[in-house]
C-alpha atoms as a PDB file:
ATOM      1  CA  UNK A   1     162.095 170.404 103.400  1.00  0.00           C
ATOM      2  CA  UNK A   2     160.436 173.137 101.464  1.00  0.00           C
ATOM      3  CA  UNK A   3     156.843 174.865 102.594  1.00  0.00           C
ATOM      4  CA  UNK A   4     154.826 172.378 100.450  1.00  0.00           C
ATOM      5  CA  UNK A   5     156.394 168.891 101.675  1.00  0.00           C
ATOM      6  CA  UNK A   6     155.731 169.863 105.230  1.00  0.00           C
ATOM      7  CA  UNK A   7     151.791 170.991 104.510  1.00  0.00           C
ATOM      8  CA  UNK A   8     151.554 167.709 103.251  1.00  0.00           C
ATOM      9  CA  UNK A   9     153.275 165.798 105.816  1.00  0.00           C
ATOM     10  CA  UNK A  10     151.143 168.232 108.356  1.00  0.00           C
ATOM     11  CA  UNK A  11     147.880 167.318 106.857  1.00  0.00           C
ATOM     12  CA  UNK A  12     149.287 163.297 106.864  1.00  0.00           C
ATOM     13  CA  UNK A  13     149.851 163.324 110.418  1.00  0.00           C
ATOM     14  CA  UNK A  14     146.710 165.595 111.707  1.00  0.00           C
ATOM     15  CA  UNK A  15     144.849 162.468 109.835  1.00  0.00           C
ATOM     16  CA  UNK A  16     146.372 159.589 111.241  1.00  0.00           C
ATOM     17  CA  UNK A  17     146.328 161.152 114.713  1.00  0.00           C
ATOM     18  CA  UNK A  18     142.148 161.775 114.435  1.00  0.00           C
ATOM     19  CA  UNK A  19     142.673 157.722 113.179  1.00  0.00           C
ATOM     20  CA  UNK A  20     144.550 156.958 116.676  1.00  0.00           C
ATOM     21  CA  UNK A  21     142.338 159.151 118.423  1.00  0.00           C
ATOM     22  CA  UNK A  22     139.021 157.314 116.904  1.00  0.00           C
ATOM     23  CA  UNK A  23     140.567 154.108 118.433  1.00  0.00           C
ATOM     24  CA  UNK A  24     141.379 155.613 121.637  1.00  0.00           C
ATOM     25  CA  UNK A  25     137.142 156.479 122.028  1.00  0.00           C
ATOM     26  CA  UNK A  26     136.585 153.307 120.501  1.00  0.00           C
ATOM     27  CA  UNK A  27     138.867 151.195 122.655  1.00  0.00           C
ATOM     28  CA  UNK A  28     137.166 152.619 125.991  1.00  0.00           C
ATOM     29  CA  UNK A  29     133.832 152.193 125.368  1.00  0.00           C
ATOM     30  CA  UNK A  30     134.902 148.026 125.204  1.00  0.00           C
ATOM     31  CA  UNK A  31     134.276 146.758 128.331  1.00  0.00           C
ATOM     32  CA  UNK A  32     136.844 144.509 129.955  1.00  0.00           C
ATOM     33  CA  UNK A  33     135.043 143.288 132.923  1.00  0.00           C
ATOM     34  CA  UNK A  34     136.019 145.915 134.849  1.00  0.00           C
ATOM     35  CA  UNK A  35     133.467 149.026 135.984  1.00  0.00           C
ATOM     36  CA  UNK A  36     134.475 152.539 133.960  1.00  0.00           C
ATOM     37  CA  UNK A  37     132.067 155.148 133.521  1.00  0.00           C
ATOM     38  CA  UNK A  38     132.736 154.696 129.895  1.00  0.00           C
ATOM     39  CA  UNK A  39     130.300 152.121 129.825  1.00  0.00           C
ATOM     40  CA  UNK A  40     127.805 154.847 129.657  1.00  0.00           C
ATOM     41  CA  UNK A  41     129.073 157.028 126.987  1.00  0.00           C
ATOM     42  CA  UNK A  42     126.656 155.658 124.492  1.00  0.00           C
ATOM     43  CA  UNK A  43     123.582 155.790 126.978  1.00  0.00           C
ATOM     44  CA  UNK A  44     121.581 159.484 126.228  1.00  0.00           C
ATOM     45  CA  UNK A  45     118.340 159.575 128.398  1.00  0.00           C
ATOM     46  CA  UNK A  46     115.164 162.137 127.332  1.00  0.00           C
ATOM     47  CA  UNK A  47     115.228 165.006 130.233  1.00  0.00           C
ATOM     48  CA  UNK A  48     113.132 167.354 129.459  1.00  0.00           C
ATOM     49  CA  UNK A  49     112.522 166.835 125.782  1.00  0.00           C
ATOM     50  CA  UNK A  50     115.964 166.447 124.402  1.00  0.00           C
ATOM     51  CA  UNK A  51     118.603 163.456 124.423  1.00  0.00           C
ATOM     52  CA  UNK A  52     121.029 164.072 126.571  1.00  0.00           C
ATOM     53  CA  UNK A  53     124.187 161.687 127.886  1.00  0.00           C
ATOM     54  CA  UNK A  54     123.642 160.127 131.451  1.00  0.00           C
ATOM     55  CA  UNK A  55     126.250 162.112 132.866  1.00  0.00           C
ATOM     56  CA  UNK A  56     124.475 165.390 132.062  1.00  0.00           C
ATOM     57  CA  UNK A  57     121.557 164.540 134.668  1.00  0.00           C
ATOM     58  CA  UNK A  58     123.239 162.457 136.803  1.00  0.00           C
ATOM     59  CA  UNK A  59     126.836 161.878 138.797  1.00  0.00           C
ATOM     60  CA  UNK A  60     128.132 158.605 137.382  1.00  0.00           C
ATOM     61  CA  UNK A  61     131.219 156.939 139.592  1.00  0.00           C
ATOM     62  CA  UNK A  62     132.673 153.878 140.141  1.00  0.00           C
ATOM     63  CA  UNK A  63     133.159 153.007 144.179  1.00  0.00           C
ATOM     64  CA  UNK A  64     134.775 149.425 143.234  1.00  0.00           C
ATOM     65  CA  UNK A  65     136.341 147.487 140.311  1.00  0.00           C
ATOM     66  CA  UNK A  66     132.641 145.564 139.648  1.00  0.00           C
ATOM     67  CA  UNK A  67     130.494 148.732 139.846  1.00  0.00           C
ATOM     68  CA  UNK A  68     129.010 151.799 138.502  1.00  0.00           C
ATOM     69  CA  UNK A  69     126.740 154.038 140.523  1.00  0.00           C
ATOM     70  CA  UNK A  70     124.767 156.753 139.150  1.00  0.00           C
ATOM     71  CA  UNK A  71     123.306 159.234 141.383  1.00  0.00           C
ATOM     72  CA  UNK A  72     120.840 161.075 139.513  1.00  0.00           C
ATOM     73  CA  UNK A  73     120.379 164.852 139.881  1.00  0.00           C
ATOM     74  CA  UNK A  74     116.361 164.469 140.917  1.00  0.00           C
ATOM     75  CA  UNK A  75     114.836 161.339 141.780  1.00  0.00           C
ATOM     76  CA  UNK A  76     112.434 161.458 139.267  1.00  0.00           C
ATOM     77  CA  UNK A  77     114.816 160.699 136.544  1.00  0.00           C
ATOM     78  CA  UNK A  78     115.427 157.416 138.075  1.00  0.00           C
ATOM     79  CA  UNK A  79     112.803 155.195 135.831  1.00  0.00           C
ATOM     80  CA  UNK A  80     114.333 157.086 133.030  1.00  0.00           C
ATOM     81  CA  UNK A  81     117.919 156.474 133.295  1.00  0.00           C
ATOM     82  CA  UNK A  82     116.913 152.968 134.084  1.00  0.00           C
ATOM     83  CA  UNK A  83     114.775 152.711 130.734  1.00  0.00           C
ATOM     84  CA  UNK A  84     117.651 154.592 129.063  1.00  0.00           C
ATOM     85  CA  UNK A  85     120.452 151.797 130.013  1.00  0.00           C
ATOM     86  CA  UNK A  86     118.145 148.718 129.135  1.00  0.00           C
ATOM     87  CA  UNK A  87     117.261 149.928 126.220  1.00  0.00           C
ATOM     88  CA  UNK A  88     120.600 150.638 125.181  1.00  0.00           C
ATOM     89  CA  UNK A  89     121.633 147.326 125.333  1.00  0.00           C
ATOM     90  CA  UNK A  90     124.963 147.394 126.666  1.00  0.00           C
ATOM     91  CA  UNK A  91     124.474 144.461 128.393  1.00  0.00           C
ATOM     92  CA  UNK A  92     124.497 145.144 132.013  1.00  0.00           C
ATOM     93  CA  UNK A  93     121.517 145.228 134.256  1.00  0.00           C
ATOM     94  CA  UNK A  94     120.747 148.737 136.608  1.00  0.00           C
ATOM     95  CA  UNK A  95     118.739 148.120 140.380  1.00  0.00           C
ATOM     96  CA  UNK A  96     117.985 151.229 142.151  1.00  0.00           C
ATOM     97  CA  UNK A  97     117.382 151.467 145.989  1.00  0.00           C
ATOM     98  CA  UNK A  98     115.087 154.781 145.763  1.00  0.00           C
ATOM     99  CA  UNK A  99     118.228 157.239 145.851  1.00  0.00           C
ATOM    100  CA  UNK A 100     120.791 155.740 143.044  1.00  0.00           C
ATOM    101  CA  UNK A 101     121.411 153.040 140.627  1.00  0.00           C
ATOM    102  CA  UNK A 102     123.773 150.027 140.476  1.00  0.00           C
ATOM    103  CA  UNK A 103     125.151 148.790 137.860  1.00  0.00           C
ATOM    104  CA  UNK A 104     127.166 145.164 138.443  1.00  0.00           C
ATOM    105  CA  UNK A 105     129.616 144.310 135.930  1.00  0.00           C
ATOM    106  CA  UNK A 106     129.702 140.587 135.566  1.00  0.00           C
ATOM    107  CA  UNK A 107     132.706 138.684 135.359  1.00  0.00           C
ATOM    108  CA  UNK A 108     133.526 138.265 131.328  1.00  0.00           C
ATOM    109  CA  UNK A 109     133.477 134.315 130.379  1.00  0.00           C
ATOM    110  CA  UNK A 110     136.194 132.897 128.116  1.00  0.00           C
ATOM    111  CA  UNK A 111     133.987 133.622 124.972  1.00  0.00           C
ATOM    112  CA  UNK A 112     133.062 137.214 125.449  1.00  0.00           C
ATOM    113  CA  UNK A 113     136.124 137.841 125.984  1.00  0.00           C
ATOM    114  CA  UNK A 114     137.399 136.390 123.045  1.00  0.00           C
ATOM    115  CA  UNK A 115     134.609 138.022 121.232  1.00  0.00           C
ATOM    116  CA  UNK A 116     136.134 141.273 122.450  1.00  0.00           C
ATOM    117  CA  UNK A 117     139.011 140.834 121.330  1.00  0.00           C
ATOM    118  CA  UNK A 118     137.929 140.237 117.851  1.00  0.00           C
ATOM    119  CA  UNK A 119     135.589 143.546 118.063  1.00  0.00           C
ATOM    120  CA  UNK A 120     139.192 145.494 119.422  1.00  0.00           C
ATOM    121  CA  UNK A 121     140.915 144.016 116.498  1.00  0.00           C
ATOM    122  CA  UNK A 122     138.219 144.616 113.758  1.00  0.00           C
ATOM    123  CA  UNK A 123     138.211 148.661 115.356  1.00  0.00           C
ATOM    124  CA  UNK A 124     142.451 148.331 115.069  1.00  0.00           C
ATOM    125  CA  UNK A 125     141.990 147.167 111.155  1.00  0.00           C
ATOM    126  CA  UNK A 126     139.901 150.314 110.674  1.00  0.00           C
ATOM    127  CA  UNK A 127     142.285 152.599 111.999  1.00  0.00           C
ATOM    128  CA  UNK A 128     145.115 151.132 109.851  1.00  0.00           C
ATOM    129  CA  UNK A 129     142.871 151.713 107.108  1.00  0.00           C
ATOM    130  CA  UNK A 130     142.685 155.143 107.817  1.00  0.00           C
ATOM    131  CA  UNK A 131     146.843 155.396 108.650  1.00  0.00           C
ATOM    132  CA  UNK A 132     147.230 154.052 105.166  1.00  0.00           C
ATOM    133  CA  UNK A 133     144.780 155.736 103.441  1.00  0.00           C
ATOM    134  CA  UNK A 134     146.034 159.301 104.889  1.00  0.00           C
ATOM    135  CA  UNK A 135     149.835 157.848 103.707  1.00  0.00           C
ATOM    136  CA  UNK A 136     148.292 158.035 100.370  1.00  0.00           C
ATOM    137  CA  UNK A 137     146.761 160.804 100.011  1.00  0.00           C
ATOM    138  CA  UNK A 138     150.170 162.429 101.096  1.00  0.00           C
ATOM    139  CA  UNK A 139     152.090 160.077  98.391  1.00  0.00           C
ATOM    140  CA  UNK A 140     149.139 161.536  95.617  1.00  0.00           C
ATOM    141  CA  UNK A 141     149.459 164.953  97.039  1.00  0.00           C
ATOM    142  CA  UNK A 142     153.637 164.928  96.728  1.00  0.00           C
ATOM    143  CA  UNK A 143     153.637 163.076  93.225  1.00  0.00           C
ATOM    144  CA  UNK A 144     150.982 165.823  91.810  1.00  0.00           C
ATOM    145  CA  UNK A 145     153.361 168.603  93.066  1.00  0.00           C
ATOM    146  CA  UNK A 146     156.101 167.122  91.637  1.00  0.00           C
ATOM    147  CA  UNK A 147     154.232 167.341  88.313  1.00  0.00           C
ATOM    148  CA  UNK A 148     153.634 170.998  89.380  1.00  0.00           C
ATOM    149  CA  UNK A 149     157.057 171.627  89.433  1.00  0.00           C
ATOM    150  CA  UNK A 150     158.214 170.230  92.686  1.00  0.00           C
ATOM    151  CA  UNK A 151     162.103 168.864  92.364  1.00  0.00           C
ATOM    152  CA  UNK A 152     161.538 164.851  91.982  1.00  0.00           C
ATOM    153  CA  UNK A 153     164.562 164.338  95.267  1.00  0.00           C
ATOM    154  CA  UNK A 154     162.229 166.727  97.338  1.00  0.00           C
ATOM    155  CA  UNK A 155     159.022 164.799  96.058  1.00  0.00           C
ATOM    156  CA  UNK A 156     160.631 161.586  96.923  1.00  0.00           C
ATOM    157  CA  UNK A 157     162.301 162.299 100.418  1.00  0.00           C
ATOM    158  CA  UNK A 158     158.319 163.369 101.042  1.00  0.00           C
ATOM    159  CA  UNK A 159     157.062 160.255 100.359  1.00  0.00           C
ATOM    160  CA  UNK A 160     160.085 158.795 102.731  1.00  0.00           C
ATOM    161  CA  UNK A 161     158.793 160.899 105.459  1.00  0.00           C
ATOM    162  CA  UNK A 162     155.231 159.577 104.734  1.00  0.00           C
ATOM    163  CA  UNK A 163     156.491 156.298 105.438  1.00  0.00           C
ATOM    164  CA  UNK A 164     158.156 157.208 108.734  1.00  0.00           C
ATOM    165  CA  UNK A 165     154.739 158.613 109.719  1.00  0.00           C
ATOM    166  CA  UNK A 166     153.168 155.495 109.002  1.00  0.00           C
ATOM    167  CA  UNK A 167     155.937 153.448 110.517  1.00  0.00           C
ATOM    168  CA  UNK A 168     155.438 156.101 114.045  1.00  0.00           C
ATOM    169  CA  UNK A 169     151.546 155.949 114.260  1.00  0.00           C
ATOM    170  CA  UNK A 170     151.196 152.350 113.210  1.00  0.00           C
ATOM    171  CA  UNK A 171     153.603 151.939 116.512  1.00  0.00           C
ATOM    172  CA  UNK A 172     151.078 153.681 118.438  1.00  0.00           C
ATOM    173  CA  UNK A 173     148.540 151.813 117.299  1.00  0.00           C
ATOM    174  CA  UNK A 174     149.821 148.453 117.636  1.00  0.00           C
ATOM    175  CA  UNK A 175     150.686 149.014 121.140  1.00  0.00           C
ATOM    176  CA  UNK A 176     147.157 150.568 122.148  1.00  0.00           C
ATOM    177  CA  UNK A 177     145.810 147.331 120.876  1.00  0.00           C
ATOM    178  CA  UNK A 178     148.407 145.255 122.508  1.00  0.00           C
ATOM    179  CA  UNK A 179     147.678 146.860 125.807  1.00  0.00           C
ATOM    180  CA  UNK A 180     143.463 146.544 125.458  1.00  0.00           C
ATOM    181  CA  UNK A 181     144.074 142.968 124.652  1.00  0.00           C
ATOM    182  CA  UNK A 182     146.051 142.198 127.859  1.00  0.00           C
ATOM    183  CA  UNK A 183     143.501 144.186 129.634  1.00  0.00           C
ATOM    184  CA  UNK A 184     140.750 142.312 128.373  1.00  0.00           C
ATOM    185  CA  UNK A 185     142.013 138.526 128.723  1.00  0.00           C
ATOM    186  CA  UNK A 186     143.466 139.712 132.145  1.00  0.00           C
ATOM    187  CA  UNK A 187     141.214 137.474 134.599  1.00  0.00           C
END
């Protein structure tokens, strides 16, 4: 493989790993009836003047498999976090008792989880997108150099090796979306 084919290939693969990556974020913020302090990644509450995320003012955990409990830094950000979550709309409702807040994950119905699954699907379709669209660019990128000068077998056994990194990360994929899918219409 000569110094070209494997920038290419290189530049292929760093792109379809930010792809799996993407998922990865994406596939942990979807909540599967069970509590994870992911729920909260979107959530950024004022402090101070600036947006920050929840778990810069406050220690977010998860004592049980139905809750989140944030313990806020100072007291006084309570009403804030609290304004912060419902007004994020990620669908769960915060009580406080003075000292922390609760949040209760509700058991997902049938439907929502259904929905969710269509939502972890429609985020899986966009990362194949972005698989095949970096196996592309690599194909463009080998076929230009091989008007460049590049030896048409070397060209060719680059665009092979595309297609194993394809075949590798769409593997990846497929399973991360296999596993979030059991997760989610696990009862």
């Amino acid at each position: 493989m000569t110094e070209e084919s494997k920038l290419i290939l290189d530049a292929a693969a760093a792109k379809m790993q930010k792809a799996i990556e993407h998922l990865t974020e994406e596939l942990l913020s979807v909540r599967a009836g069970k509590a994870s302090v992911n729920v909260l990644n979107g959530v950024m509450v004022d402090y101070y003047g600036s947006e920050v995320p929840v778990s810069q003012v406050a220690s977010v955990t998860v004592p049980d498999a139905k809750t989140v409990l944030i313990q806020p830094w100072e007291k006084k950000m309570i009403p804030v976090i609290e304004k912060a979550i419902l007004v994020s709309n990620i669908g769960l409702t915060p009580s406080n008792n003075g000292e922390h807040i609760r949040l209760t994950v509700p058991a997902l119905t049938e439907e929502r989880r259904k929905q969710l699954v269509k939502q972890v699907r429609g985020d899986a379709e966009t990362a194949r997108v972005s698989l095949r669209n970096a196996r592309r660019d690599a194909v463009d990128a080998f076929k230009k150099a091989q008007k460049d000068g590049m030896p048409e077998d070397v060209a060719k056994d680059g665009e092979a090796e595309a297609q194993k990194l394809i075949d590798k990360f769409s593997k990846k994929l497929e399973d991360l979306l296999a596993d979030k899918e059991r997760e989610i219409m696990t009862v």
